[in-house]
Protein backbone atom coordinates (compact mmCIF):
# COMPACT_ATOMS: atom_id res chain seq x y z
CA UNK A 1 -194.93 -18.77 -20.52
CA UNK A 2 -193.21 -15.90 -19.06
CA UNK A 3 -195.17 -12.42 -18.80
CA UNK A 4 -195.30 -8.90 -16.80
CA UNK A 5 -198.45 -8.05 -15.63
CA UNK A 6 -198.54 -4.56 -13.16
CA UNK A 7 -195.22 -5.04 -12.24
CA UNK A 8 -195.46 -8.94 -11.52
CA UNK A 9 -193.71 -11.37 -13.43
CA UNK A 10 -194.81 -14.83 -13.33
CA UNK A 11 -194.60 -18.66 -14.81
CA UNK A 12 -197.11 -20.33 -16.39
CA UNK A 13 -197.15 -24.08 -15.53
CA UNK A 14 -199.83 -26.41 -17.13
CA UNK A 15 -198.55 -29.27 -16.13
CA UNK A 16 -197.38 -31.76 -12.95
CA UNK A 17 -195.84 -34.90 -13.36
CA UNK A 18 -195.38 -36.96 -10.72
CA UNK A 19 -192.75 -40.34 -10.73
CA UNK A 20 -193.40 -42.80 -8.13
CA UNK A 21 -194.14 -41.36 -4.98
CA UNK A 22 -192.30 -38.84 -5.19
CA UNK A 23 -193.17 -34.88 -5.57
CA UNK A 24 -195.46 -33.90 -8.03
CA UNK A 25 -193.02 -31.60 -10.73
CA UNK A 26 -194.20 -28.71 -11.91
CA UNK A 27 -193.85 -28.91 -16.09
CA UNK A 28 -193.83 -25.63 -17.56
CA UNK A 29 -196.31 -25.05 -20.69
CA UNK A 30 -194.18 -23.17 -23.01
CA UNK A 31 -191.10 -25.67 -22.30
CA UNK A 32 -193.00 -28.51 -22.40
CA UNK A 33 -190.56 -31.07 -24.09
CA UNK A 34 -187.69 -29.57 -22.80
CA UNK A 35 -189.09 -30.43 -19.05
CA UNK A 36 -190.60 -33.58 -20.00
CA UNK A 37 -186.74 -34.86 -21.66
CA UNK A 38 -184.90 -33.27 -18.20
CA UNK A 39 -187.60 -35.08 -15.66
CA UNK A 40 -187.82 -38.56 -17.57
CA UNK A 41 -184.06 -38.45 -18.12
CA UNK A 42 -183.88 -41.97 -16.07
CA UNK A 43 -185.04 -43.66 -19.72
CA UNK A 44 -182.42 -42.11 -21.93
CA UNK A 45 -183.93 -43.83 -24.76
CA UNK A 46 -187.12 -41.83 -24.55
CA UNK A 47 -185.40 -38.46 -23.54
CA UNK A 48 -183.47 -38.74 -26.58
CA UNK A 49 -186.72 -39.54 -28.58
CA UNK A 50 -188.22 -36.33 -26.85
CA UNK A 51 -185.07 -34.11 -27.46
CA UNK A 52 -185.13 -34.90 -31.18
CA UNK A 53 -188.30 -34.17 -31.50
CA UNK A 54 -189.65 -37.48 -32.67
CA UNK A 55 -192.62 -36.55 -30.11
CA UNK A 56 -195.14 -33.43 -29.64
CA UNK A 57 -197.18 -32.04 -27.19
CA UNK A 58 -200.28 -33.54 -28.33
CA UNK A 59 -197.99 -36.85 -27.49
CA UNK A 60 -197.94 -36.27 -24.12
CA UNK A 61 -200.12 -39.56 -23.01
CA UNK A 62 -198.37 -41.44 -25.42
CA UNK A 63 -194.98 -40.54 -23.90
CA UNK A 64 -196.33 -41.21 -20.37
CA UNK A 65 -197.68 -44.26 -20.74
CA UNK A 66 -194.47 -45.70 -22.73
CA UNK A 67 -192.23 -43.92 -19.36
CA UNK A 68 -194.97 -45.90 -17.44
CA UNK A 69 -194.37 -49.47 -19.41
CA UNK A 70 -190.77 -48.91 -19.01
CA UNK A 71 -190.40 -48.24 -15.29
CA UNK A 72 -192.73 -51.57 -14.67
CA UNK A 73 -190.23 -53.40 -16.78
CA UNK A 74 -187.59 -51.95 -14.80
CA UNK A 75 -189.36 -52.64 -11.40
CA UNK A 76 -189.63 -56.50 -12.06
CA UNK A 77 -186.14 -57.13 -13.82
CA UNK A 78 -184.98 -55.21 -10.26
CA UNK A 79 -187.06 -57.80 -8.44
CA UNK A 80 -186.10 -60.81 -9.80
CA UNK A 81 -183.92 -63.12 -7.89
CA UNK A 82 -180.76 -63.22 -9.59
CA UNK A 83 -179.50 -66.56 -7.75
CA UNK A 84 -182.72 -68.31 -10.08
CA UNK A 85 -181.36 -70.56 -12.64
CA UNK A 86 -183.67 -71.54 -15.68
């Protein structure tokens, strides 16, 4: 949330996400969704959940842990050997 304070303006950020090993991301309380749809944009599917609202901020674990299911999907479809033959 944005605010004045003696002259100061400032931020407020509640939240960090971090993907990977990457940097942690600074997630900004009073854009919340907005942030969380922009940074997990790699899963359209769930962006596009978060944009239309189908989530809320008390449905923040929720949404990382399905971000978290569907990157370790990703990770072993990427690490399969595509010359195997069933």
């Amino acid at each position: 949330m944005a605010g004045h304070n003696a002259g100061f303006s400032y931020t407020e950020y509640n939240y960090c996400l971090q993907k990977g090993d990457g940097p942690l991301l600074l997630i900004r309380d009073s854009y919340l969704m907005e942030d969380l749809s922009e940074h997990l944009s790699d899963y359209p599917k769930l962006a596009e959940r978060i944009r239309n609202k189908d989530f809320h901020s008390k449905d923040l674990e929720v949404i990382v842990q399905e971000y978290n299911r569907w990157t370790d999907l990703q990770e072993k479809i990427n690490a399969q050997d595509p010359t195997d033959s069933f």
